[in-house]
PDB file of N, CA and C in Angstrom:
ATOM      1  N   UNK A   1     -69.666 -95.830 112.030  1.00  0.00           N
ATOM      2  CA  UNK A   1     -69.977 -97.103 111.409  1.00  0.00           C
ATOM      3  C   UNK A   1     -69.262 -98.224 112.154  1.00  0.00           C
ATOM      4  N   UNK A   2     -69.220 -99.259 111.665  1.00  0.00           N
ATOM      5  CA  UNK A   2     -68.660-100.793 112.248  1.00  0.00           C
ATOM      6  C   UNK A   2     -67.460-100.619 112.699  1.00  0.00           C
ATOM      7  N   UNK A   3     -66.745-100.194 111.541  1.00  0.00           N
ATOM      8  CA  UNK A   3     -65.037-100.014 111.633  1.00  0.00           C
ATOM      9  C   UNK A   3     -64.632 -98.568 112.577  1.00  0.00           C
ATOM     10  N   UNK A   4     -65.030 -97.819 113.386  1.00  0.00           N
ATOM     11  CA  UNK A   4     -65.003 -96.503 114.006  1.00  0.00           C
ATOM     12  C   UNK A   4     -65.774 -95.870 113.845  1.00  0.00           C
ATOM     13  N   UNK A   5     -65.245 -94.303 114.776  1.00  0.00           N
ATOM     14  CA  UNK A   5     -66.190 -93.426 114.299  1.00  0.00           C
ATOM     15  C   UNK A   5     -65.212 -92.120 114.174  1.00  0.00           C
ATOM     16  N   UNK A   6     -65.515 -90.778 113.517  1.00  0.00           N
ATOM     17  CA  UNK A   6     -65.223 -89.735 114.000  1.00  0.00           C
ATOM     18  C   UNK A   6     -65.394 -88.670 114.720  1.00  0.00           C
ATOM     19  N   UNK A   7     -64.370 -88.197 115.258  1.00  0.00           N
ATOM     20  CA  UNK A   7     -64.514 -86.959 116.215  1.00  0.00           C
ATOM     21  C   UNK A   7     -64.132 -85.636 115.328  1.00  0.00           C
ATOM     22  N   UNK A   8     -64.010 -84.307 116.392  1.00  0.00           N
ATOM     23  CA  UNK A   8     -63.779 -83.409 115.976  1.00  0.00           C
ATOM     24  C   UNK A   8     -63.390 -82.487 116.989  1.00  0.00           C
ATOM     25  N   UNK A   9     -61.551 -81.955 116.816  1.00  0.00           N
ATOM     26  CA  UNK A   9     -60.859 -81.813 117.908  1.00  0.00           C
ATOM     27  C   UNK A   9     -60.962 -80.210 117.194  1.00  0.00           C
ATOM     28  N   UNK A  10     -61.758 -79.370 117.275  1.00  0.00           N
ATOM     29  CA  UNK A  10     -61.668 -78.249 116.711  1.00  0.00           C
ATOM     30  C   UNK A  10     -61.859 -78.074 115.235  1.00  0.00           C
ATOM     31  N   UNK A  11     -61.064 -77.709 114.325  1.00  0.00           N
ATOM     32  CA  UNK A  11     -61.031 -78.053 113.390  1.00  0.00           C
ATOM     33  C   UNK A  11     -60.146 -79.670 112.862  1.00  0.00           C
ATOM     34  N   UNK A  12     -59.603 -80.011 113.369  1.00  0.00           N
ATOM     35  CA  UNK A  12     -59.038 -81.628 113.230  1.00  0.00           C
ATOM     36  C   UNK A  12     -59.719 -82.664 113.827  1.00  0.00           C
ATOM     37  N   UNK A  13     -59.864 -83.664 112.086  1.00  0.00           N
ATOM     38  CA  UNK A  13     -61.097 -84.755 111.931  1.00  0.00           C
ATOM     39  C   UNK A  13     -60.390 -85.411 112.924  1.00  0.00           C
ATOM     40  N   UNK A  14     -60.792 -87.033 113.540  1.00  0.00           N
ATOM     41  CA  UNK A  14     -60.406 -87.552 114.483  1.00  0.00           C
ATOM     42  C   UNK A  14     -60.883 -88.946 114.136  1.00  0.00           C
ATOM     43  N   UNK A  15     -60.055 -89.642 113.447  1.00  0.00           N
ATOM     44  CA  UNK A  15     -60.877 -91.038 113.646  1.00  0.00           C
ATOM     45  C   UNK A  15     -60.170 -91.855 114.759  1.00  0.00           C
ATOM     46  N   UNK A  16     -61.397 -93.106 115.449  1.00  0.00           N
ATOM     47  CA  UNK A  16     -61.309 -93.882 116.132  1.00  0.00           C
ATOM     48  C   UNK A  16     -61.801 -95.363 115.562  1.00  0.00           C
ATOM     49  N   UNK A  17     -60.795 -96.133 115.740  1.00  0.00           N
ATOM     50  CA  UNK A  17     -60.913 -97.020 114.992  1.00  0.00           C
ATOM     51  C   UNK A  17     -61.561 -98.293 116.032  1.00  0.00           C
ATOM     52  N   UNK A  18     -61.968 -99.158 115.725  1.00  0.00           N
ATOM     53  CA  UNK A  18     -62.937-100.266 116.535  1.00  0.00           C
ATOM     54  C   UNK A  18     -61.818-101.053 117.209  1.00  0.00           C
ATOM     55  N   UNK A  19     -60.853-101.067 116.932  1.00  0.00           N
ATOM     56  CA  UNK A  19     -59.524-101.438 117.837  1.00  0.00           C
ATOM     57  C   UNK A  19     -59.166-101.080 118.510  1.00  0.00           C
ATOM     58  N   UNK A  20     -59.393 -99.065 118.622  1.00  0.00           N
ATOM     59  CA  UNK A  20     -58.759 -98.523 119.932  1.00  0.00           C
ATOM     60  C   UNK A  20     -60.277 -98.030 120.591  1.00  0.00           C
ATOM     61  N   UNK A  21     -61.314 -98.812 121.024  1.00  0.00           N
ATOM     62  CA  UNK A  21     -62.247 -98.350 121.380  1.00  0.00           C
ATOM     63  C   UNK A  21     -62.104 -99.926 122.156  1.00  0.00           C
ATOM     64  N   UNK A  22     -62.573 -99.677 123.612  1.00  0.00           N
ATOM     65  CA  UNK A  22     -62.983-100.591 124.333  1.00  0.00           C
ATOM     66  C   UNK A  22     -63.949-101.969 124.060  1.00  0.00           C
ATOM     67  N   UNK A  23     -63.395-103.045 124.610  1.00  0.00           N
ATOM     68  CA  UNK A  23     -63.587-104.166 123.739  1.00  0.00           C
ATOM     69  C   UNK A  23     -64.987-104.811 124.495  1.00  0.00           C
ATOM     70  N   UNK A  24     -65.399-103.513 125.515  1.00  0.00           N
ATOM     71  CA  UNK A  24     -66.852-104.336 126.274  1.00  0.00           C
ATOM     72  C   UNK A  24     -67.872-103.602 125.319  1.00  0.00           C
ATOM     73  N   UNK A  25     -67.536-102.693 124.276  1.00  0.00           N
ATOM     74  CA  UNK A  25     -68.204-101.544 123.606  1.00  0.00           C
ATOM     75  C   UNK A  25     -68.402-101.840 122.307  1.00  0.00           C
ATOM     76  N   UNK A  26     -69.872-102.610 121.876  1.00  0.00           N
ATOM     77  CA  UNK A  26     -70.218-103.102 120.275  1.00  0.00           C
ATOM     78  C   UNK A  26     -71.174-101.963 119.609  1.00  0.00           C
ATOM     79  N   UNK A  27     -70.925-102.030 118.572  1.00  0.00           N
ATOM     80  CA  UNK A  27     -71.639-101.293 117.201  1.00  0.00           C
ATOM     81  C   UNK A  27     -73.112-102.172 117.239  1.00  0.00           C
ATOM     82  N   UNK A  28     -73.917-101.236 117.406  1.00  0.00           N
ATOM     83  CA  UNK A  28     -75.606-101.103 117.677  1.00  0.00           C
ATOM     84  C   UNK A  28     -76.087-100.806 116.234  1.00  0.00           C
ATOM     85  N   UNK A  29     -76.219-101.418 115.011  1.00  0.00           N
ATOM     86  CA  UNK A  29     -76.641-100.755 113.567  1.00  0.00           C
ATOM     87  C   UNK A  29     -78.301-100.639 113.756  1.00  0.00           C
ATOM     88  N   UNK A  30     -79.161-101.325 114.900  1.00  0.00           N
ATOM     89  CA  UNK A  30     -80.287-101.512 115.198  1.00  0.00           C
ATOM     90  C   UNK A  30     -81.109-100.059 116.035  1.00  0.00           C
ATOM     91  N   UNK A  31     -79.670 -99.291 116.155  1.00  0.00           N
ATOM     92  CA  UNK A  31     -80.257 -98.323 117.286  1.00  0.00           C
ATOM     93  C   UNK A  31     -80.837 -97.269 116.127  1.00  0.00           C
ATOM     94  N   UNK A  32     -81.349 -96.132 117.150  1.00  0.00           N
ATOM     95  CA  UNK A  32     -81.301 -95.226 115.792  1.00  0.00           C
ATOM     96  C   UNK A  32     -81.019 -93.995 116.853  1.00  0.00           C
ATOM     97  N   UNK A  33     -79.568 -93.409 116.236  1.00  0.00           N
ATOM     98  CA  UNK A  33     -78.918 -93.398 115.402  1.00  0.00           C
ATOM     99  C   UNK A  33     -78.136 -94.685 116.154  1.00  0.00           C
ATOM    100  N   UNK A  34     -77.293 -95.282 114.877  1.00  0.00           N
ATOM    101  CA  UNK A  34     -76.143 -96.254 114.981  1.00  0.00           C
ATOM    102  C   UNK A  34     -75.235 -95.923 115.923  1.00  0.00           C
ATOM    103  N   UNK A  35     -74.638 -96.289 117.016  1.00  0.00           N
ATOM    104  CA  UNK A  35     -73.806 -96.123 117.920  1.00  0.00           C
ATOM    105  C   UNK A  35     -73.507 -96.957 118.478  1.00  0.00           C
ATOM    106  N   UNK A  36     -72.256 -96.758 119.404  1.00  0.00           N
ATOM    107  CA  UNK A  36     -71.509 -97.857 120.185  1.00  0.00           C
ATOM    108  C   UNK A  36     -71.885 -98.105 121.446  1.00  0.00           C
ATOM    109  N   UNK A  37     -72.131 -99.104 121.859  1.00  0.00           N
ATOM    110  CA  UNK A  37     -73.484 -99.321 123.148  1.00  0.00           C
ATOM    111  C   UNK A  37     -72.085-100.237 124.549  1.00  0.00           C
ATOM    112  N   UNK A  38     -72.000 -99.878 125.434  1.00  0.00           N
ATOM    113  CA  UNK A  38     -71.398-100.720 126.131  1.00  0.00           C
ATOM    114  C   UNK A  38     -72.712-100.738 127.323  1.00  0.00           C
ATOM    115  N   UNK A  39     -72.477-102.008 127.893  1.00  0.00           N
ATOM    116  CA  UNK A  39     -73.490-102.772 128.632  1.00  0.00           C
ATOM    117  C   UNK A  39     -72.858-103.535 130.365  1.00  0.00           C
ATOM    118  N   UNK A  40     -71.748-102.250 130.323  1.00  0.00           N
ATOM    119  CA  UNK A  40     -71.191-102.527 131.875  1.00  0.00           C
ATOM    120  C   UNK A  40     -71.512-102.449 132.778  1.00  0.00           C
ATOM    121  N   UNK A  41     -72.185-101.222 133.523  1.00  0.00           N
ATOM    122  CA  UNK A  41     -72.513-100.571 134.252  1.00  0.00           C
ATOM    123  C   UNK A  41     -74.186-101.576 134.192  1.00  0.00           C
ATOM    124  N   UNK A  42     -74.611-101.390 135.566  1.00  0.00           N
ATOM    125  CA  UNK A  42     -75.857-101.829 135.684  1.00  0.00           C
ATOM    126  C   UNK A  42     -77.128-100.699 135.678  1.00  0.00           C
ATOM    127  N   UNK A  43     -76.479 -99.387 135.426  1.00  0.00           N
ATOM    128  CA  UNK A  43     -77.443 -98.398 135.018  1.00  0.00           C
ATOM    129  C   UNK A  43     -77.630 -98.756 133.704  1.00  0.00           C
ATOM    130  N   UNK A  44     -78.281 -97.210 132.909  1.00  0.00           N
ATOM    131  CA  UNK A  44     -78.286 -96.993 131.686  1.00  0.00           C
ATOM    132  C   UNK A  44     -76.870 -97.561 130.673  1.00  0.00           C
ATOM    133  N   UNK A  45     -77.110 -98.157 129.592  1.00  0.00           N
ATOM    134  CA  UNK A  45     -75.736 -98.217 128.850  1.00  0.00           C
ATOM    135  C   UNK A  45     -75.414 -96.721 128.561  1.00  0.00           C
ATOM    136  N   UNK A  46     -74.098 -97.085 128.291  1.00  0.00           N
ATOM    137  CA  UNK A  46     -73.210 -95.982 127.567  1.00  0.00           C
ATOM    138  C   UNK A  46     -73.163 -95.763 126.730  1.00  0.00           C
ATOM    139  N   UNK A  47     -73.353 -94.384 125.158  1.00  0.00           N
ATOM    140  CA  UNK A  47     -73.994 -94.821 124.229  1.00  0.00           C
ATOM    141  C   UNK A  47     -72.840 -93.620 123.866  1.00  0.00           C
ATOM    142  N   UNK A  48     -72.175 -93.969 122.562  1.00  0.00           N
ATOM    143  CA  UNK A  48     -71.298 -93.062 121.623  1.00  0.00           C
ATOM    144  C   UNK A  48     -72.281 -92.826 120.198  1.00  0.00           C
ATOM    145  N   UNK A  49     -72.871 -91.769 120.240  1.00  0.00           N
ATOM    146  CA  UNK A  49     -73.773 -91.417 119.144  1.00  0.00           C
ATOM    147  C   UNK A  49     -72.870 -90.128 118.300  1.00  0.00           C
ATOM    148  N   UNK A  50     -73.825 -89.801 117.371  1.00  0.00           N
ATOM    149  CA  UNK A  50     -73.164 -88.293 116.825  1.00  0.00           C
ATOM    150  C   UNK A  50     -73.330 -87.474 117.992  1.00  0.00           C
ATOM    151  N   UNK A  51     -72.722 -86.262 117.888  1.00  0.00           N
ATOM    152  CA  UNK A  51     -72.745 -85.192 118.721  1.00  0.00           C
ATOM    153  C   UNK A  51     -72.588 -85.394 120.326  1.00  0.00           C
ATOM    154  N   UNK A  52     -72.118 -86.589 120.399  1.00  0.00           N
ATOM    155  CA  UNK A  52     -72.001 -87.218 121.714  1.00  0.00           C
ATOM    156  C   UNK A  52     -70.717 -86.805 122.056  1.00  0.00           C
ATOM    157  N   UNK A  53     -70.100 -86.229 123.247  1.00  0.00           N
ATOM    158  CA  UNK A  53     -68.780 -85.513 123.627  1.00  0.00           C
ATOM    159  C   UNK A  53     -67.666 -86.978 124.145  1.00  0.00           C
ATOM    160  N   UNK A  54     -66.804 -86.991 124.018  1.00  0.00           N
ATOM    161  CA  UNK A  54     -66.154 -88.097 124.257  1.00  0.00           C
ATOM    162  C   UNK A  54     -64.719 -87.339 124.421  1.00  0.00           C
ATOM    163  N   UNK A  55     -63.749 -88.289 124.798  1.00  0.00           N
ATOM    164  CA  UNK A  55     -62.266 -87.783 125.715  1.00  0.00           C
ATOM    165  C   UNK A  55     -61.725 -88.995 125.228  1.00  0.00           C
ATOM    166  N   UNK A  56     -60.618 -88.325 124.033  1.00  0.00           N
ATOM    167  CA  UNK A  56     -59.929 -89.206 123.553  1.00  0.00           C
ATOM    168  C   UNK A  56     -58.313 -88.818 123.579  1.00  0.00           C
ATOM    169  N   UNK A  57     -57.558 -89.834 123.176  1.00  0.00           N
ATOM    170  CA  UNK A  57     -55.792 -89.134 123.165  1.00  0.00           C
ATOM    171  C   UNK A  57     -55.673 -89.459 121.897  1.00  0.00           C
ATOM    172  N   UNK A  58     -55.005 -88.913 121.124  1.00  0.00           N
ATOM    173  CA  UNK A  58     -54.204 -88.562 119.617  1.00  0.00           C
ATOM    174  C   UNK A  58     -53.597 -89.647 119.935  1.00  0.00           C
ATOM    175  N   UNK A  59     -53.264 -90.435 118.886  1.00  0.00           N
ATOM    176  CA  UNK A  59     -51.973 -91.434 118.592  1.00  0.00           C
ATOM    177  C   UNK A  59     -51.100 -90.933 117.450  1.00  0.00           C
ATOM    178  N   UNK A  60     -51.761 -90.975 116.207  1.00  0.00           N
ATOM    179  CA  UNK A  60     -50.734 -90.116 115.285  1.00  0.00           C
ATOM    180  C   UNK A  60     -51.596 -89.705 114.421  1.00  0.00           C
ATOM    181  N   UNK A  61     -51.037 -88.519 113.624  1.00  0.00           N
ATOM    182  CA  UNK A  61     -51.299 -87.293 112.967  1.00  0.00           C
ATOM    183  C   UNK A  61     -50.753 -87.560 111.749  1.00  0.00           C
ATOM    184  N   UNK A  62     -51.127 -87.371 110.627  1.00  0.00           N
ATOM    185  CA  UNK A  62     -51.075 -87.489 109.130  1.00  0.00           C
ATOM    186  C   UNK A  62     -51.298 -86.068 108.702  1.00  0.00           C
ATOM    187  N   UNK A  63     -49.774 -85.673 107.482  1.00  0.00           N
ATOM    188  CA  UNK A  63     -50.027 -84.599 107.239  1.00  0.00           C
ATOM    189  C   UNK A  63     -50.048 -84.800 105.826  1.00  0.00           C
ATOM    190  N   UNK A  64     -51.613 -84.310 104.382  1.00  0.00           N
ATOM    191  CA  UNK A  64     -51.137 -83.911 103.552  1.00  0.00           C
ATOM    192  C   UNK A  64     -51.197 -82.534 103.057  1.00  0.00           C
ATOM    193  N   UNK A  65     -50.593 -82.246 102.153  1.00  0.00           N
ATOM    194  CA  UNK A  65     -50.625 -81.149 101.178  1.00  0.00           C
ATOM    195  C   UNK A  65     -52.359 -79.687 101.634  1.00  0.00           C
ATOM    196  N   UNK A  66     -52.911 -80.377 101.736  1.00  0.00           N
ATOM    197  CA  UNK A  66     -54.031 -79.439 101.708  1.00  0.00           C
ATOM    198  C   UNK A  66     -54.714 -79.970 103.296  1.00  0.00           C
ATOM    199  N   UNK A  67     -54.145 -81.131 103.918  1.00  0.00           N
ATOM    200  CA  UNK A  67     -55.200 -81.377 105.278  1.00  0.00           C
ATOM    201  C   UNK A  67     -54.041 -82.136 106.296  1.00  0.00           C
ATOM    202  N   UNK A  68     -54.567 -82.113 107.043  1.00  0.00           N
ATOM    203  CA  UNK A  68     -54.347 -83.051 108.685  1.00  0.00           C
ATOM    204  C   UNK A  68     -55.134 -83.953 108.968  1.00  0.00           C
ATOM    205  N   UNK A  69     -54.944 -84.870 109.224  1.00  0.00           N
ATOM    206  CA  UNK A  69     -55.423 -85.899 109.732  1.00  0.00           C
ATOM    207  C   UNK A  69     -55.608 -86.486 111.168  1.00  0.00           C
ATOM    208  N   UNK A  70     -55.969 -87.341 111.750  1.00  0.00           N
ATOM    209  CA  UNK A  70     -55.564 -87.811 113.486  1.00  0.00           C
ATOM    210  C   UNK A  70     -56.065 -89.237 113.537  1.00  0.00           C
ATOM    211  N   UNK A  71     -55.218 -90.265 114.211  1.00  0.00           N
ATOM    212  CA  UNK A  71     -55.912 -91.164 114.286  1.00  0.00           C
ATOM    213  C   UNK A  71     -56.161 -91.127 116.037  1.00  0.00           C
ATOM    214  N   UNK A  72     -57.411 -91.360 116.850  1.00  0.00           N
ATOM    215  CA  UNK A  72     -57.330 -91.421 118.483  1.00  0.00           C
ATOM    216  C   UNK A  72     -57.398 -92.250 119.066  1.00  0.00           C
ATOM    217  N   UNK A  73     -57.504 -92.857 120.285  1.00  0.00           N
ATOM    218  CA  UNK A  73     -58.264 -93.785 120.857  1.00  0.00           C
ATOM    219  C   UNK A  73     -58.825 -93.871 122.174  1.00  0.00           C
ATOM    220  N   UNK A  74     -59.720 -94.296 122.475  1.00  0.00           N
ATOM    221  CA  UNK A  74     -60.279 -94.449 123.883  1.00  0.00           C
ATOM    222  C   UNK A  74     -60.436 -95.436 124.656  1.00  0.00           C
ATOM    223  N   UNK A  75     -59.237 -96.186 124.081  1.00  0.00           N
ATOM    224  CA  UNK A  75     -59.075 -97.246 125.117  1.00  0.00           C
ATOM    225  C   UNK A  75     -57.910 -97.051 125.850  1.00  0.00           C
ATOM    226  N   UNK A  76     -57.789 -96.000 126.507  1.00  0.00           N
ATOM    227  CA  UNK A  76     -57.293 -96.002 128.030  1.00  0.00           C
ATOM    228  C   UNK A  76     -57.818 -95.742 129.095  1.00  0.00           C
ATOM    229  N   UNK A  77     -57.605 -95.828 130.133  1.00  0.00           N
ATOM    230  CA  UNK A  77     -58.113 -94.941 131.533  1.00  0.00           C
ATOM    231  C   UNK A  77     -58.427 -93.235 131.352  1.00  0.00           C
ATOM    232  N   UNK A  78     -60.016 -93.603 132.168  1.00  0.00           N
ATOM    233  CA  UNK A  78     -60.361 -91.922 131.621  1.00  0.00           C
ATOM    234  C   UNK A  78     -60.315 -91.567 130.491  1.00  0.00           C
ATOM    235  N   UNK A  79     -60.590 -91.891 129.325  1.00  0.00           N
ATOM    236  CA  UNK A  79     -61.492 -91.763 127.949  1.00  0.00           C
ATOM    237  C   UNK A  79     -62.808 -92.080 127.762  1.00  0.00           C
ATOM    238  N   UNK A  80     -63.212 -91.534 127.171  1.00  0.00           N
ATOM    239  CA  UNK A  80     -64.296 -91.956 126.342  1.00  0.00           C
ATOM    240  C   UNK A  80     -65.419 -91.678 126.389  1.00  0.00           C
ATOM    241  N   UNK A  81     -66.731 -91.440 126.788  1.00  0.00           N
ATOM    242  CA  UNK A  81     -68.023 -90.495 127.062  1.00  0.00           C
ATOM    243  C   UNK A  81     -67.747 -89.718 128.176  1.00  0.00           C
ATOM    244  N   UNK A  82     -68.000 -88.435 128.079  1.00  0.00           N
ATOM    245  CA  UNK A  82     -67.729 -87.222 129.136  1.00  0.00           C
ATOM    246  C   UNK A  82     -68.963 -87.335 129.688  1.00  0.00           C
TER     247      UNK A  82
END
């Protein structure tokens, strides 16, 4: 959605929040499916959909009682669509 999206590092959920996602990279609600469209490259855009593989780093991990948590991001060098 608008505010991120999630991943899935095995069994640990993965959210990415619209802050740690590259700032040339906007939320498409027009596409179908909804995804994050960057428009850099003079090829094809770059498109973060469901089931779309992406390369992210952990920032921090939330532990409760019954789950784990992760927050990631892909705004560094070498992240983000594989």
């Amino acid at each position: 959605n608008k505010m991120g999206f999630f991943a899935e590092v095995g069994p640990l959920p993965v959210f990415v929040s619209k802050h740690a996602i590259p700032a040339d990279m906007t939320f498409d609600q027009n596409s179908n499916p909804a995804s994050y469209v960057s428009q850099v490259t003079d090829e094809q855009p770059v498109r973060i959909k469901p089931e779309s593989e992406v390369r992210l780093r952990i920032v921090g991990t939330h532990f409760d009682a019954n789950e784990i948590r992760a927050i990631g991001t892909i705004r560094d060098d070498y992240l983000g669509v594989v």
